[in-house]
PDB file of N, CA and C in Angstrom:
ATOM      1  N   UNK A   1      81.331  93.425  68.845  1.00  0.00           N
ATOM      2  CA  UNK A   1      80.877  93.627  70.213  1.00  0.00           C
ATOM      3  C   UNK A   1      80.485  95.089  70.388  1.00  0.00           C
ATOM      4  N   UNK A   2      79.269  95.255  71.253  1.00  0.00           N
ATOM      5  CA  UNK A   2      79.158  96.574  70.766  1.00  0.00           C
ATOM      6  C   UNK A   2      79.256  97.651  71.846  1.00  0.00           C
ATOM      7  N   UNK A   3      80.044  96.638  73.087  1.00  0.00           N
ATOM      8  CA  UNK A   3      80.462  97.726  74.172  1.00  0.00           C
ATOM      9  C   UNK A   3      82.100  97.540  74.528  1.00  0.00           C
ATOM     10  N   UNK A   4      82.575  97.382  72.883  1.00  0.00           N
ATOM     11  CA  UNK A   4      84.088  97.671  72.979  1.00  0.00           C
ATOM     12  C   UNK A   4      84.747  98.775  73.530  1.00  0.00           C
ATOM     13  N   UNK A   5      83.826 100.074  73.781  1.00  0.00           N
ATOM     14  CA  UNK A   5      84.540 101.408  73.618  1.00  0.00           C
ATOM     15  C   UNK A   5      84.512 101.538  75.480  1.00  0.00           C
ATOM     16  N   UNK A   6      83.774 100.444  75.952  1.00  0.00           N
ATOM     17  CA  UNK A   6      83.958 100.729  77.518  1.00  0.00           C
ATOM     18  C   UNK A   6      84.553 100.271  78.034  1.00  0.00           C
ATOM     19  N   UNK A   7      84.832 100.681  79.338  1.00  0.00           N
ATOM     20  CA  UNK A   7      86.084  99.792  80.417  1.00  0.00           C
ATOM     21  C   UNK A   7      85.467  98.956  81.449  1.00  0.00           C
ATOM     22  N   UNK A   8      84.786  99.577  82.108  1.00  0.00           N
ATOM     23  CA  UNK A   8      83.944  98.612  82.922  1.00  0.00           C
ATOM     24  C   UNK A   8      83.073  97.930  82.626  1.00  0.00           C
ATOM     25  N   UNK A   9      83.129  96.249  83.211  1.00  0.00           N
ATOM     26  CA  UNK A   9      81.491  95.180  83.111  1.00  0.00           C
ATOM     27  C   UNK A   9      81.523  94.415  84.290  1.00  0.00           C
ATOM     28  N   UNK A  10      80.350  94.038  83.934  1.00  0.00           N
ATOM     29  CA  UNK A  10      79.645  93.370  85.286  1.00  0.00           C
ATOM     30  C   UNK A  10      79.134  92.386  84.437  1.00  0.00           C
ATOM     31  N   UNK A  11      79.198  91.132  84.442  1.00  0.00           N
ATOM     32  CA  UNK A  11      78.509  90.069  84.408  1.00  0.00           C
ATOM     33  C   UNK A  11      77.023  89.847  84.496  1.00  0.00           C
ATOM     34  N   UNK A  12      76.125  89.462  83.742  1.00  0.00           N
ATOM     35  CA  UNK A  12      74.830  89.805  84.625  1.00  0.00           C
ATOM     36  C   UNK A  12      74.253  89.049  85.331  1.00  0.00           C
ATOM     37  N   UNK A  13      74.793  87.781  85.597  1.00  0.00           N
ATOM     38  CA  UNK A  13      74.582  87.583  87.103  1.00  0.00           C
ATOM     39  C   UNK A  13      75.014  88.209  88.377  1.00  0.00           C
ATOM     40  N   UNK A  14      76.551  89.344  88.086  1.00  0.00           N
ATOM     41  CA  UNK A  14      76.966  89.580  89.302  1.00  0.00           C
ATOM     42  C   UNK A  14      78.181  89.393  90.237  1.00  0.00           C
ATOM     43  N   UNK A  15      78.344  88.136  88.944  1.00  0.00           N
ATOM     44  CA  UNK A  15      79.753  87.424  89.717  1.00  0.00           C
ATOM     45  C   UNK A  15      81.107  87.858  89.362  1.00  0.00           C
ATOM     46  N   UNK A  16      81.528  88.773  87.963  1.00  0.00           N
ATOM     47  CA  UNK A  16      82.145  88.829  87.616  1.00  0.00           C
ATOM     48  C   UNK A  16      81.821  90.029  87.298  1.00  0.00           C
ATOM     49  N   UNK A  17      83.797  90.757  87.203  1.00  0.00           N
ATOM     50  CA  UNK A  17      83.728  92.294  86.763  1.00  0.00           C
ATOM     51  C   UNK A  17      84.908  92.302  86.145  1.00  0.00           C
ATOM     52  N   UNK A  18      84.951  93.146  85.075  1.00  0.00           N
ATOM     53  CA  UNK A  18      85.909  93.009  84.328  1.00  0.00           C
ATOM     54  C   UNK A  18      86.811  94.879  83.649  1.00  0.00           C
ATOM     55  N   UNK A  19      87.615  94.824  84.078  1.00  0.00           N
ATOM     56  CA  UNK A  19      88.586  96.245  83.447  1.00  0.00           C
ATOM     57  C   UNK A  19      88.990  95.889  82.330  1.00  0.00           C
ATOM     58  N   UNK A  20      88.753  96.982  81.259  1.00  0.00           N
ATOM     59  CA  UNK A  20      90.029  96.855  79.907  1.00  0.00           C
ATOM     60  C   UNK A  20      90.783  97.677  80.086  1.00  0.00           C
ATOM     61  N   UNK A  21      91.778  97.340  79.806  1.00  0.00           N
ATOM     62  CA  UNK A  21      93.244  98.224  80.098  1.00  0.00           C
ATOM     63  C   UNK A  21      93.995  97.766  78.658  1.00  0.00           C
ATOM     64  N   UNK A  22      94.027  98.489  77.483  1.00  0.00           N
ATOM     65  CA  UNK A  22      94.717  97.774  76.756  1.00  0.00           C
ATOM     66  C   UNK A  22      94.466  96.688  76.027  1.00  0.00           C
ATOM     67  N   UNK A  23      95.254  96.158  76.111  1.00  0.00           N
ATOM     68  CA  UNK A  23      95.060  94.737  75.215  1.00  0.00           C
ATOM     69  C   UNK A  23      94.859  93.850  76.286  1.00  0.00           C
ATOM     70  N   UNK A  24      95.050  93.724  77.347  1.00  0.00           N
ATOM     71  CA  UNK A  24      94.652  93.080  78.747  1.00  0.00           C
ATOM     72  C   UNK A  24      92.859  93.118  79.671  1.00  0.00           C
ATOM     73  N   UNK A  25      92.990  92.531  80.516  1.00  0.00           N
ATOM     74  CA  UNK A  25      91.595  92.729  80.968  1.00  0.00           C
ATOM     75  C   UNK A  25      92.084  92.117  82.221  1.00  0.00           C
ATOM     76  N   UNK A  26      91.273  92.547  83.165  1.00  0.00           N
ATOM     77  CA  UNK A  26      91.353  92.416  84.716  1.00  0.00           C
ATOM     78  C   UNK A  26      90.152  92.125  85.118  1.00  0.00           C
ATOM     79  N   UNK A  27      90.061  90.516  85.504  1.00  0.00           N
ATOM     80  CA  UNK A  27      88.907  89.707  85.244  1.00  0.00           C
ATOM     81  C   UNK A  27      89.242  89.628  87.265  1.00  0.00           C
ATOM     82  N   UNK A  28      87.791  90.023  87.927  1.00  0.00           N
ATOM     83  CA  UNK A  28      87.659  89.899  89.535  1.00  0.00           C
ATOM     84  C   UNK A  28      86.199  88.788  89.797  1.00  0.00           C
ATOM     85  N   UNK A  29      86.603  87.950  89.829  1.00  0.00           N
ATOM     86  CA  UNK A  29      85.063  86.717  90.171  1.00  0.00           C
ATOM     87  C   UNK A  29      85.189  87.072  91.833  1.00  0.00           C
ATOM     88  N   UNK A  30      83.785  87.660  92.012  1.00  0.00           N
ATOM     89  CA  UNK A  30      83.712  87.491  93.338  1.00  0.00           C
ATOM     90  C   UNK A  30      83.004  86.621  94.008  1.00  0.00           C
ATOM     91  N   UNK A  31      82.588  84.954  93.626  1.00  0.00           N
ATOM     92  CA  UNK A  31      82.328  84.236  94.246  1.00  0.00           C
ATOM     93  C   UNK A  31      82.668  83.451  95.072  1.00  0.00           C
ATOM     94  N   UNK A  32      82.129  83.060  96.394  1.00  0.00           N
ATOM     95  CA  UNK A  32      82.559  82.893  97.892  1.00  0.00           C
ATOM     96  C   UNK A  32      83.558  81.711  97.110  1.00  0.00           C
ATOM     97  N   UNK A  33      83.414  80.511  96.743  1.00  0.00           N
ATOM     98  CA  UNK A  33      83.534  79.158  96.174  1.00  0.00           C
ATOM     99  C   UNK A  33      84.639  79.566  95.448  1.00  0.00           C
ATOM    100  N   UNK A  34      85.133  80.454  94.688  1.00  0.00           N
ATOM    101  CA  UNK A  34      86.146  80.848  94.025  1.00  0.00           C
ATOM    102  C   UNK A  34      86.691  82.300  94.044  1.00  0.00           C
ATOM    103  N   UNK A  35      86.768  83.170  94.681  1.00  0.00           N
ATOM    104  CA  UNK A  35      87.450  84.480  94.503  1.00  0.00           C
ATOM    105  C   UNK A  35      88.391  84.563  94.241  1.00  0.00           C
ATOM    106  N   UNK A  36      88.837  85.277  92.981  1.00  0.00           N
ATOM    107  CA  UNK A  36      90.068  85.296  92.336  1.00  0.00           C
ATOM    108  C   UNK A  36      90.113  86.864  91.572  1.00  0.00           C
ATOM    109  N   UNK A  37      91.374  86.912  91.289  1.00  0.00           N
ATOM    110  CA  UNK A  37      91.505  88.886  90.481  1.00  0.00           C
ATOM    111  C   UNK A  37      92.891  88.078  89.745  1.00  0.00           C
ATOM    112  N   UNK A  38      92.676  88.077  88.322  1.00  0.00           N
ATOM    113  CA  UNK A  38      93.537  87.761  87.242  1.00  0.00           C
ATOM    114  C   UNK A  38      93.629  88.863  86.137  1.00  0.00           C
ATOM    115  N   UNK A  39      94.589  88.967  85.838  1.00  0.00           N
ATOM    116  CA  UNK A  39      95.135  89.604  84.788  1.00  0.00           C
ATOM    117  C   UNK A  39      95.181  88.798  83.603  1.00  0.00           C
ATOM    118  N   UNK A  40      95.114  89.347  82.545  1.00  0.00           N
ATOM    119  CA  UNK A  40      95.065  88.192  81.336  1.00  0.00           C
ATOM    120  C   UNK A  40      94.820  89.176  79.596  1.00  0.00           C
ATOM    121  N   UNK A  41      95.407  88.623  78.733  1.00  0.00           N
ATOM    122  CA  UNK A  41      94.933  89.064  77.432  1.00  0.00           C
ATOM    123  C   UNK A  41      93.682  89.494  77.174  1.00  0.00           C
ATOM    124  N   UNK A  42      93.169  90.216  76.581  1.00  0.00           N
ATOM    125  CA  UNK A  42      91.972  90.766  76.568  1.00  0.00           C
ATOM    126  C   UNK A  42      91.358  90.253  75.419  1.00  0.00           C
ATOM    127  N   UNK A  43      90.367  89.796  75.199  1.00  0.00           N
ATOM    128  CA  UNK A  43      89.458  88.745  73.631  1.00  0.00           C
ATOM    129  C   UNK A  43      88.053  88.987  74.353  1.00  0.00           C
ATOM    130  N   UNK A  44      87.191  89.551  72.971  1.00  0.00           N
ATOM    131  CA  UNK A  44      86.011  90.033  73.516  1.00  0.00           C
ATOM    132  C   UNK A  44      84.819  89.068  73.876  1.00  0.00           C
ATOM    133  N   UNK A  45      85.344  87.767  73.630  1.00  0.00           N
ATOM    134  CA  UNK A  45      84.449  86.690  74.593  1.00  0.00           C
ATOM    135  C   UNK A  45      84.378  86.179  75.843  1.00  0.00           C
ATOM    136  N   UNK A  46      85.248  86.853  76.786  1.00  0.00           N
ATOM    137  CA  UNK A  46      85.527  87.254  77.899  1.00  0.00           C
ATOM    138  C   UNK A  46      84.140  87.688  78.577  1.00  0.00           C
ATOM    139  N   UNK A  47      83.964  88.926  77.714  1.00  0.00           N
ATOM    140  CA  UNK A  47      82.676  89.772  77.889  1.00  0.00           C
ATOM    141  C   UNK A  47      81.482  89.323  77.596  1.00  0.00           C
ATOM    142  N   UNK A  48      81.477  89.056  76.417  1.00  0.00           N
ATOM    143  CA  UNK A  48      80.444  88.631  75.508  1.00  0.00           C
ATOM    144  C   UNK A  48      80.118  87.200  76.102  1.00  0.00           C
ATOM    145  N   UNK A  49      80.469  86.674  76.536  1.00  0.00           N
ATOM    146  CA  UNK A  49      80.417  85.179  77.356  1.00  0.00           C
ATOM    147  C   UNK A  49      79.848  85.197  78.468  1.00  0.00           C
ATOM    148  N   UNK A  50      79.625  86.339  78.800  1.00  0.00           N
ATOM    149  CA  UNK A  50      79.187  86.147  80.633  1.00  0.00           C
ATOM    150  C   UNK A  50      77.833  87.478  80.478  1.00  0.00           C
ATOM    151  N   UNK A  51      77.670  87.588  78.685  1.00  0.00           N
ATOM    152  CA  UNK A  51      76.254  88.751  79.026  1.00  0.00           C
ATOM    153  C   UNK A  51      76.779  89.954  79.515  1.00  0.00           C
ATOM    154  N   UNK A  52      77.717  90.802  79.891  1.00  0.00           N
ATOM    155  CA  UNK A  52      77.850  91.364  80.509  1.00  0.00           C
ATOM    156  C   UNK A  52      77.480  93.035  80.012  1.00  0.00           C
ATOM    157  N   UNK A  53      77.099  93.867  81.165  1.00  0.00           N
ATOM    158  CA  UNK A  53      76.691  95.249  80.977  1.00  0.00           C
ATOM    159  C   UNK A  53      78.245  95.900  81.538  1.00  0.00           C
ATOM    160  N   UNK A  54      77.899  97.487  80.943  1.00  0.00           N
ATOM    161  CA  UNK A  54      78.723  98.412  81.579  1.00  0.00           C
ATOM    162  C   UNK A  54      78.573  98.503  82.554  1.00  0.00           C
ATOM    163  N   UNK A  55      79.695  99.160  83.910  1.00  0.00           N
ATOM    164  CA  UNK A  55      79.252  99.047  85.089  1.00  0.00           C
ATOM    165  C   UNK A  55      80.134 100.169  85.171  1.00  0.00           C
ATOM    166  N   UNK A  56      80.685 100.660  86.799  1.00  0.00           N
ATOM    167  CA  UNK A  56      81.289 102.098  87.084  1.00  0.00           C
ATOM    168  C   UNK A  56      82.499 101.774  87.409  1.00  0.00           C
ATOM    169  N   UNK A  57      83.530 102.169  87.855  1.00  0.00           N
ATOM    170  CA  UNK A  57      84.670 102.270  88.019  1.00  0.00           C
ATOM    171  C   UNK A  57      84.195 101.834  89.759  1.00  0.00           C
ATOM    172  N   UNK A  58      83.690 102.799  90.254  1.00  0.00           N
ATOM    173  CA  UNK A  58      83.463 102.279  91.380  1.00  0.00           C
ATOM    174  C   UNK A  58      82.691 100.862  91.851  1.00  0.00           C
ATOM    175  N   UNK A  59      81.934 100.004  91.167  1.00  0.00           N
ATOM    176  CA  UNK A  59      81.361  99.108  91.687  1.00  0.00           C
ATOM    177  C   UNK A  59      82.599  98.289  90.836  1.00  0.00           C
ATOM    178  N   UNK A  60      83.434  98.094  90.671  1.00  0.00           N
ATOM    179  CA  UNK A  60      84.372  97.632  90.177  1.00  0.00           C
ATOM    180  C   UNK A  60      85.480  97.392  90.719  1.00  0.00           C
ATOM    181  N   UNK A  61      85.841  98.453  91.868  1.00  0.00           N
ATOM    182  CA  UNK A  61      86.833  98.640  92.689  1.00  0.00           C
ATOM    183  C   UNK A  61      85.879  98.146  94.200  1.00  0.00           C
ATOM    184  N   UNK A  62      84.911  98.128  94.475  1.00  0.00           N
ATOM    185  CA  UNK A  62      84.013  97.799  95.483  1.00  0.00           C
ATOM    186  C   UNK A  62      84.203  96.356  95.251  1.00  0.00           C
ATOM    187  N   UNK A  63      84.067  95.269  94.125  1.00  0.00           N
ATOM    188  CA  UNK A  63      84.340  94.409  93.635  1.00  0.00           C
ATOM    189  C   UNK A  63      86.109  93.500  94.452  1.00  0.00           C
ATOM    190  N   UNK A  64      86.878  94.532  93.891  1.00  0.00           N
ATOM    191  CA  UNK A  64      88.005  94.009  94.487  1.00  0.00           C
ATOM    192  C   UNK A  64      88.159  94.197  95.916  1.00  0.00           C
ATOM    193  N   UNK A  65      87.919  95.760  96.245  1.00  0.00           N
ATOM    194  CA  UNK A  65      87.717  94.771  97.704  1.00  0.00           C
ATOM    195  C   UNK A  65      87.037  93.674  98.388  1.00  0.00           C
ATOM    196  N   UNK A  66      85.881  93.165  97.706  1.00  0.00           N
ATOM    197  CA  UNK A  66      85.346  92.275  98.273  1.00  0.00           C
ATOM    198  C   UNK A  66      86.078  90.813  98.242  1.00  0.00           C
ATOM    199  N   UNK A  67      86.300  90.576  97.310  1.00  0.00           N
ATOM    200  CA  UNK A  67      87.627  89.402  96.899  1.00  0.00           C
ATOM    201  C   UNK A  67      88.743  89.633  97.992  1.00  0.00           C
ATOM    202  N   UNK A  68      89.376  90.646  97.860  1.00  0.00           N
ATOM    203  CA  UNK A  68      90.335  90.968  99.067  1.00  0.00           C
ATOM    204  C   UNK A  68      90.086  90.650 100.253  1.00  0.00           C
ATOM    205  N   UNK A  69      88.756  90.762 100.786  1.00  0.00           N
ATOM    206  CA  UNK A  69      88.301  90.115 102.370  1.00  0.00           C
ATOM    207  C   UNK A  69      87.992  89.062 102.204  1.00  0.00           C
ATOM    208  N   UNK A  70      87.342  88.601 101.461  1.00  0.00           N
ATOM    209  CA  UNK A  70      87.196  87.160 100.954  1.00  0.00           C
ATOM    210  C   UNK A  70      88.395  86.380 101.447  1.00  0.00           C
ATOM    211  N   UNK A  71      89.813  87.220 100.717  1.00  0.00           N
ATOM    212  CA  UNK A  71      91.372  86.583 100.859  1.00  0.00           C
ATOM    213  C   UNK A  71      91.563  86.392 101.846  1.00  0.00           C
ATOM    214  N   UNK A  72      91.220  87.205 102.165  1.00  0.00           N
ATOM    215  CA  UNK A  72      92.050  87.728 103.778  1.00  0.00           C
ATOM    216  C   UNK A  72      93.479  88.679 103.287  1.00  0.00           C
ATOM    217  N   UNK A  73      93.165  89.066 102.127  1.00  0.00           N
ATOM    218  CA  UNK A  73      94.750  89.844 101.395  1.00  0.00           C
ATOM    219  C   UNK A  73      94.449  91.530 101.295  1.00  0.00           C
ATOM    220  N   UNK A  74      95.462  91.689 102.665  1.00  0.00           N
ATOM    221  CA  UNK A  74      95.595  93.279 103.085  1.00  0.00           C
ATOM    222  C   UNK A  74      95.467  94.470 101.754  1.00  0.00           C
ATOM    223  N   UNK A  75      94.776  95.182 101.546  1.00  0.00           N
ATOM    224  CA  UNK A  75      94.639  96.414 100.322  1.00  0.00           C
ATOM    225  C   UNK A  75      95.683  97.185 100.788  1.00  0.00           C
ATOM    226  N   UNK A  76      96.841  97.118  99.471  1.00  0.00           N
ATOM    227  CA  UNK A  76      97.885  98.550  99.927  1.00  0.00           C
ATOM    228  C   UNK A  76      97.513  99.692  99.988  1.00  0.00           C
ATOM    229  N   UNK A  77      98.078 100.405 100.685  1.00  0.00           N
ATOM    230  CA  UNK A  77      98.061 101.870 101.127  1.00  0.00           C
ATOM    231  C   UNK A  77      99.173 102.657  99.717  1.00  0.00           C
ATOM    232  N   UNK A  78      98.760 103.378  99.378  1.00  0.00           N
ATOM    233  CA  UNK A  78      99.667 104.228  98.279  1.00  0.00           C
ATOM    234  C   UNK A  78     100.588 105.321  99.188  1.00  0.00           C
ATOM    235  N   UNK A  79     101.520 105.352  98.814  1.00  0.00           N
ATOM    236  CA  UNK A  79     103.099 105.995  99.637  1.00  0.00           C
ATOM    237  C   UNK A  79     102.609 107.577  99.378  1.00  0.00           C
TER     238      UNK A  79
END
């Protein structure tokens, strides 16, 4: 895979964004029909499965909030 060395993706449709953290990945589908933010083992067909480009930290975190209103699930405040 040849955008192992990055952290952020975007799907290229749009729907999906994905963090590597590790051996984990933090998979955010922001579609109306399903919005979900999972945590999960990280396997590079994850990525490679959905086409996906690098994307920013910020359209990534823009991402989860959108899922979050979607929820209706309050964003914590850091102490």
């Amino acid at each position: 895979m040849e955008n192992q060395d990055k952290v952020y993706f975007v799907s290229l449709g749009g729907g999906q964004y994905f963090k590597r953290e590790g051996a984990s990945v933090t998979i955010v589908s922001v579609y109306d029909f399903n919005p979900s933010i999972e945590r999960t083992g990280f396997q590079a067909r994850y990525i490679e499965g959905t086409h996906s480009r690098p994307c920013t930290e910020q359209e990534f975190d823009s991402a989860v909030e959108k899922v979050l209103g979607i929820l209706g699930v309050g964003v914590p405040v850091a102490a």
